[in-house]
N, C-alpha and C. Protein backbone atom coordinates (compact mmCIF):
# COMPACT_ATOMS: atom_id res chain seq x y z
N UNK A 1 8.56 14.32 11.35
CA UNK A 1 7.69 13.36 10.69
C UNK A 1 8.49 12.64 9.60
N UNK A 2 7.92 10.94 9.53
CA UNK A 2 8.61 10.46 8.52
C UNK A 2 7.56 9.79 7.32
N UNK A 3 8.36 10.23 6.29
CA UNK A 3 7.10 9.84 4.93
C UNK A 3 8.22 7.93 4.90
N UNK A 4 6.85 7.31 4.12
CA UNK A 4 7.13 5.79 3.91
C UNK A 4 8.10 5.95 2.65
N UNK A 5 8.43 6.89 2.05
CA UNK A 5 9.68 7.27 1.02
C UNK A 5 11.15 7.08 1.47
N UNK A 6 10.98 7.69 2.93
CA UNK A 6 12.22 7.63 3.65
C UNK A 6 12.68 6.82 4.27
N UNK A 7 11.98 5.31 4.14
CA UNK A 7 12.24 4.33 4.33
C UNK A 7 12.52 3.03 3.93
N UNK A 8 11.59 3.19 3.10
CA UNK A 8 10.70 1.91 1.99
C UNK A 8 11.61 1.99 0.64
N UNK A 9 12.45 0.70 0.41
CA UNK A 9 13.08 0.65 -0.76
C UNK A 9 12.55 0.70 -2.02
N UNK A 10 11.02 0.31 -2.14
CA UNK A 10 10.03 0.13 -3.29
C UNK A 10 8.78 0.48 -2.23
N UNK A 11 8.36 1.28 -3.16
CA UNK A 11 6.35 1.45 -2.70
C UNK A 11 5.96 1.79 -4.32
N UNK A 12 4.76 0.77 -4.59
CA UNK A 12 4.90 0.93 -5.85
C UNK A 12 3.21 0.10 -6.09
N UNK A 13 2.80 -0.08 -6.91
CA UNK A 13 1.45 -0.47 -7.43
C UNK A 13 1.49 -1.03 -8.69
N UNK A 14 0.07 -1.90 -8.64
CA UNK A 14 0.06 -3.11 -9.97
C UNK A 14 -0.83 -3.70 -9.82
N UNK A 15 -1.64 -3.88 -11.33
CA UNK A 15 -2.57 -4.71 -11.23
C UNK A 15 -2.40 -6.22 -10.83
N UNK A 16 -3.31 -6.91 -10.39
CA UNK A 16 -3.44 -8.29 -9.39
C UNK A 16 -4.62 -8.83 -10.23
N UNK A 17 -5.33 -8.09 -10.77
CA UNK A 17 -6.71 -8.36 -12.20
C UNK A 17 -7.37 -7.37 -12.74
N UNK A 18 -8.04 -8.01 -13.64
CA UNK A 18 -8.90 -6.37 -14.06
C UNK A 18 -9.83 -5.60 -13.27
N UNK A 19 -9.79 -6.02 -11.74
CA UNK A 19 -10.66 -5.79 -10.74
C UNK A 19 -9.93 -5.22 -9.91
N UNK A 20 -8.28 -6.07 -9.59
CA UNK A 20 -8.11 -5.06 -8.25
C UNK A 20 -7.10 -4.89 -8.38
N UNK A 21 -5.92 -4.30 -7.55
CA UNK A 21 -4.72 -3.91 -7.45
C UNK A 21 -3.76 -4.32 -6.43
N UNK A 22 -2.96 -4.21 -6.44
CA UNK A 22 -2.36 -4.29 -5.12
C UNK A 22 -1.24 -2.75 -4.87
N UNK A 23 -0.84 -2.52 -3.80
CA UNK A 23 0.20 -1.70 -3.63
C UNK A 23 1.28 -2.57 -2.78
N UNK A 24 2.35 -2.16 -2.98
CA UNK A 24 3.33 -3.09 -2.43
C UNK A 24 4.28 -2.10 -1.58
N UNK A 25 4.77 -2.60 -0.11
CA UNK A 25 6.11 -1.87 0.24
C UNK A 25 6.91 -2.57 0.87
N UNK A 26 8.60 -2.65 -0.03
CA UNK A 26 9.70 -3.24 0.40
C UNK A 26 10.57 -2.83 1.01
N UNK A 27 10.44 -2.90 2.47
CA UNK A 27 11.75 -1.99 2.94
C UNK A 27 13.22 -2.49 3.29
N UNK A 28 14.08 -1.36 3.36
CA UNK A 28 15.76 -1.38 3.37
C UNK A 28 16.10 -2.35 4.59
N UNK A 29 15.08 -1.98 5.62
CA UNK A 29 15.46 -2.57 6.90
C UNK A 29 15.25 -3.37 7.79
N UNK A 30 15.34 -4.27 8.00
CA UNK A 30 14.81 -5.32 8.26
C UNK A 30 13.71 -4.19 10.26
N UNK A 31 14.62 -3.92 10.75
CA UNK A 31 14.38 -3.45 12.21
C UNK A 31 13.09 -2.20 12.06
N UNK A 32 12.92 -1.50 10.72
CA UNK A 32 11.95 -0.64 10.09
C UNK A 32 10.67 -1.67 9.71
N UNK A 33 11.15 -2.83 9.52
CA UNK A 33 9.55 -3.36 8.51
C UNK A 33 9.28 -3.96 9.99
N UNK A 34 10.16 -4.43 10.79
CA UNK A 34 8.88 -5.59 11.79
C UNK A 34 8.44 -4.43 13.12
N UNK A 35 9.41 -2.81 13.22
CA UNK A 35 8.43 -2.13 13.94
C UNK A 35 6.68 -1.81 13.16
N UNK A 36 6.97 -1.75 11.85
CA UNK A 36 5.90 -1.79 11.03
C UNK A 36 4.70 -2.90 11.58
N UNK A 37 5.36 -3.96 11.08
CA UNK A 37 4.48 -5.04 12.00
C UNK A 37 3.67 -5.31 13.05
N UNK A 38 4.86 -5.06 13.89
CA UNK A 38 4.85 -4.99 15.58
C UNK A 38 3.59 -4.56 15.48
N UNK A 39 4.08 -2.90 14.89
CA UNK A 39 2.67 -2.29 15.90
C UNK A 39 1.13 -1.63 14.70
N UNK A 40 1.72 -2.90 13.87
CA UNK A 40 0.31 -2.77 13.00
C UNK A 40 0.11 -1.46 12.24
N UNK A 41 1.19 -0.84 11.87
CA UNK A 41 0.96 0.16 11.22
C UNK A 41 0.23 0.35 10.01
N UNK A 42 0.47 -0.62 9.22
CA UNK A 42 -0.51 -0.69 7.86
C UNK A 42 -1.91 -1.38 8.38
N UNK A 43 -2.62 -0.83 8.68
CA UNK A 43 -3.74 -1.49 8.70
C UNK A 43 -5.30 -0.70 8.06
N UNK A 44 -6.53 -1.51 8.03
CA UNK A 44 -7.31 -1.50 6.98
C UNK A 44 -7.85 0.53 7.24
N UNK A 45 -7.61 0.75 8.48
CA UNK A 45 -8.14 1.57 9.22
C UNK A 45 -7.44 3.05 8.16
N UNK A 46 -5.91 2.94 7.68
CA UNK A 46 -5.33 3.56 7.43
C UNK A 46 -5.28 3.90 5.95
N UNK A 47 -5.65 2.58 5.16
CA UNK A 47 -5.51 2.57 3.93
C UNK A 47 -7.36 3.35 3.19
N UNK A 48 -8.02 2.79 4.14
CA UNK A 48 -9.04 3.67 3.86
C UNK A 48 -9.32 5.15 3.88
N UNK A 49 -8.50 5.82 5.36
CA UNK A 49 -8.61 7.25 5.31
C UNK A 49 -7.57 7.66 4.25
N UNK A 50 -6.41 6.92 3.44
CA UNK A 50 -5.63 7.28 2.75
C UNK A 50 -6.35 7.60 1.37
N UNK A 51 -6.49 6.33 1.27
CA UNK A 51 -7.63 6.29 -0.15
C UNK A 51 -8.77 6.54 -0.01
N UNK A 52 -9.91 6.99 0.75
CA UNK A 52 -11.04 7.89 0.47
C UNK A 52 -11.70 6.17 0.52
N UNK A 53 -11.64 4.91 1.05
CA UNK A 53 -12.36 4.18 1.38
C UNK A 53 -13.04 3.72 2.15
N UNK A 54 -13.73 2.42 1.97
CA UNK A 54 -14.58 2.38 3.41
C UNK A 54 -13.63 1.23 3.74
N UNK A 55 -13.31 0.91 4.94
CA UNK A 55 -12.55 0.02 5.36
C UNK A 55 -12.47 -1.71 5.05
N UNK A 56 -14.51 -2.04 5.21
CA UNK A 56 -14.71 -3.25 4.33
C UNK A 56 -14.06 -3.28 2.64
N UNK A 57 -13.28 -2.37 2.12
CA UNK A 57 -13.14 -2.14 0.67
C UNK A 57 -11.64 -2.41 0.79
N UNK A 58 -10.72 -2.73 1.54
CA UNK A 58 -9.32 -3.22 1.83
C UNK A 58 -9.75 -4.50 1.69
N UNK A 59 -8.97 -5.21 0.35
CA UNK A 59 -9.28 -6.24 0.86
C UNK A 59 -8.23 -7.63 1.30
N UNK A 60 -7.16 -6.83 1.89
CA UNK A 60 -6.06 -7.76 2.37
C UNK A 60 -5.16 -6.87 2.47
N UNK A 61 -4.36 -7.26 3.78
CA UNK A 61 -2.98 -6.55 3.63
C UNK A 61 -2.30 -7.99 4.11
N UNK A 62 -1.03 -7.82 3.80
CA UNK A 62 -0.26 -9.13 3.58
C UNK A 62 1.21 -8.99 4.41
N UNK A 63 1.64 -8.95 5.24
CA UNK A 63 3.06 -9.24 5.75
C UNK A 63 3.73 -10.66 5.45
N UNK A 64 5.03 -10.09 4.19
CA UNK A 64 5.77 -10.90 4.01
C UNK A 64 7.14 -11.03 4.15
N UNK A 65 7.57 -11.83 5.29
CA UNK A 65 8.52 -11.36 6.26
C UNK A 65 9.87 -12.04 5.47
N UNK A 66 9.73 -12.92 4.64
CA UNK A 66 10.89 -13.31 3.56
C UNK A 66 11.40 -11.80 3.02
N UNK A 67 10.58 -10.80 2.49
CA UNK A 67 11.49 -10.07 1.62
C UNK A 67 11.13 -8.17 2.25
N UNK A 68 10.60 -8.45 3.72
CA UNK A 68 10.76 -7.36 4.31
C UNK A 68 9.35 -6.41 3.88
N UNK A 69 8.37 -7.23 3.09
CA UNK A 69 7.31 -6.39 2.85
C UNK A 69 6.07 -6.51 2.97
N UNK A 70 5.36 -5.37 2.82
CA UNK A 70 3.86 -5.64 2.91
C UNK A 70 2.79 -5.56 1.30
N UNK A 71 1.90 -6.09 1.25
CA UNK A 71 0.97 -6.37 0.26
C UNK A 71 -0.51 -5.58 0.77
N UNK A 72 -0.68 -4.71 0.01
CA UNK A 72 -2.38 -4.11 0.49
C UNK A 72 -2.94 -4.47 -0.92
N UNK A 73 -4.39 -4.99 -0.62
CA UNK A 73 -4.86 -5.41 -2.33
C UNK A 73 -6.57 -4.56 -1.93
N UNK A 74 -6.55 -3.71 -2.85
CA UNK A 74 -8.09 -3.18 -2.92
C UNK A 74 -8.66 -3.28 -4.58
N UNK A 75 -10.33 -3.08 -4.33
CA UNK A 75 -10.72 -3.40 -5.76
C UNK A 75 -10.29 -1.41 -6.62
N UNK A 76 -10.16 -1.90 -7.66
CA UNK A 76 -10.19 -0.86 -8.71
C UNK A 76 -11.52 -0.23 -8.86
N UNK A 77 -11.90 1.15 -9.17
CA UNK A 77 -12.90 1.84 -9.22
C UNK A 77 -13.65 1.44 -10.50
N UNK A 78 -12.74 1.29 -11.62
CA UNK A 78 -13.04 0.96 -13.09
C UNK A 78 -12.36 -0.27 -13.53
N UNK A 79 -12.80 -1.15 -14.06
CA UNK A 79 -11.79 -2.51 -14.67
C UNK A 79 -10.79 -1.68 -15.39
N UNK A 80 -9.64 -2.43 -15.23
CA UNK A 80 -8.77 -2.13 -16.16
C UNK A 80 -8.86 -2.24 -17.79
N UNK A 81 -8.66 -1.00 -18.33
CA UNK A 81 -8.88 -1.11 -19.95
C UNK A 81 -11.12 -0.80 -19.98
N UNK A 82 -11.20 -0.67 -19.11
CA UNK A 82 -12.35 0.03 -19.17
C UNK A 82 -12.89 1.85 -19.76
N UNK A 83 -14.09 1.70 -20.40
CA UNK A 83 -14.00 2.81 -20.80
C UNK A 83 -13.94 3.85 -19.51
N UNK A 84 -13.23 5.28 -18.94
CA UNK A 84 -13.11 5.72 -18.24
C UNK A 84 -11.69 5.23 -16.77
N UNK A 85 -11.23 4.03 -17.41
CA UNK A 85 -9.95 3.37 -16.99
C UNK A 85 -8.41 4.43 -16.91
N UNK A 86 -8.03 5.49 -16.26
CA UNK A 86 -7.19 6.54 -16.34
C UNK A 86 -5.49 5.62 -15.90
N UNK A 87 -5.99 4.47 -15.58
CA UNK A 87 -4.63 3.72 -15.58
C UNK A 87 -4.96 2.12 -15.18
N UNK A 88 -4.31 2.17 -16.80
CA UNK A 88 -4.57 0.70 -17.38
C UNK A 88 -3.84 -0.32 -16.70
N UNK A 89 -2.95 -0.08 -16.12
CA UNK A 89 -1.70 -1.07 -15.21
C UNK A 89 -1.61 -0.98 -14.26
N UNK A 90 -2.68 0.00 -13.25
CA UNK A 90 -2.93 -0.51 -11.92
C UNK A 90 -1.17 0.52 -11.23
N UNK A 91 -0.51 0.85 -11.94
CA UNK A 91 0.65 1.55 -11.76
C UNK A 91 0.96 2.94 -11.10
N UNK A 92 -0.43 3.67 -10.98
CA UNK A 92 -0.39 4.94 -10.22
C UNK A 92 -0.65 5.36 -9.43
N UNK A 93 -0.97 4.36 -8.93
CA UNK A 93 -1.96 4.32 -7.07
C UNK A 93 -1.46 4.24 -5.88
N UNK A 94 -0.03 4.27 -6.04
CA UNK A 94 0.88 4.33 -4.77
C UNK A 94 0.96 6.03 -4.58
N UNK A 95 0.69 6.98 -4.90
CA UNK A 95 1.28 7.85 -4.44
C UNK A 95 0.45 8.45 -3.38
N UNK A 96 -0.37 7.79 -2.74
CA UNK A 96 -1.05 8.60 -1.43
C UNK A 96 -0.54 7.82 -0.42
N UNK A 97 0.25 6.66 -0.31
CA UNK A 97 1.44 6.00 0.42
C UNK A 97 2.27 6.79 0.48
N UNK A 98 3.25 7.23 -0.53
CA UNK A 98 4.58 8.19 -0.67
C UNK A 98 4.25 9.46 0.29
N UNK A 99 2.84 10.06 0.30
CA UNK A 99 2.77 11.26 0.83
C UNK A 99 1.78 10.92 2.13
N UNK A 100 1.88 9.56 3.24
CA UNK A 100 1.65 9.81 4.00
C UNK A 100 2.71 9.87 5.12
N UNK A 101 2.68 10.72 6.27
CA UNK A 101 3.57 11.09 7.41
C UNK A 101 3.11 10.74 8.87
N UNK A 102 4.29 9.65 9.62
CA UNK A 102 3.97 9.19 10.79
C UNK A 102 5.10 9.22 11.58
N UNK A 103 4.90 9.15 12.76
CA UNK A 103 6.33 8.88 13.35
C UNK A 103 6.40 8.06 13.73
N UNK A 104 8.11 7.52 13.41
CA UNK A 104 8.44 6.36 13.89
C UNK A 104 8.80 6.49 15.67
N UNK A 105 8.87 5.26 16.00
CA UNK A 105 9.20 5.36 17.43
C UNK A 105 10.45 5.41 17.76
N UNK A 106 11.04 6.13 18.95
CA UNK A 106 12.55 6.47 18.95
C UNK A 106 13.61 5.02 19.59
């Protein structure tokens, strides 16, 4: 099995507003990001069982083939800087990306 760590030059998160976020992943390889593509690996289906969402709650994923990456943007549970806000910069929300495992194709 391969985690998106062992691939992905940046996987990383950030606020997009005080509403939503985005997570971002830039990978090393060009022949790694468009099997990504190809076969639709990031999709809404995935980011929801990752994050405990409902799938209408993805609200974009983005292939951007200039710099080898993808864009997932979902809303935030709490505005940012809200009372009960546990991260104000939208900055900690990649790590159920880092710890998911798939295989790549041979």
């Amino acid at each position: 099995m391969t985690r998106l760590s062992d691939i992905a030059r940046v996987v990383r998160s950030k606020n997009t507003s005080p509403f939503t976020y985005a997570l971002d992943i830039m990978f090393r390889d060009a022949a790694d990001y468009r099997t990504f593509k190809e076969r639709d690996m990031v999709d809404a289906a995935l980011i929801s069982r990752l994050y405990g969402l409902d799938e209408s709650e993805v609200l974009d994923i983005i292939y951007f083939d200039p710099a080898l990456a993808i864009k997932i943007c979902l809303p935030r549970e709490v505005s940012s800087g809200a009372p009960g806000d546990r991260d104000v910069y939208g900055a900690q929300q990649h790590a159920p990306l880092l710890l998911w495992e798939f295989e790549l194709p041979a």
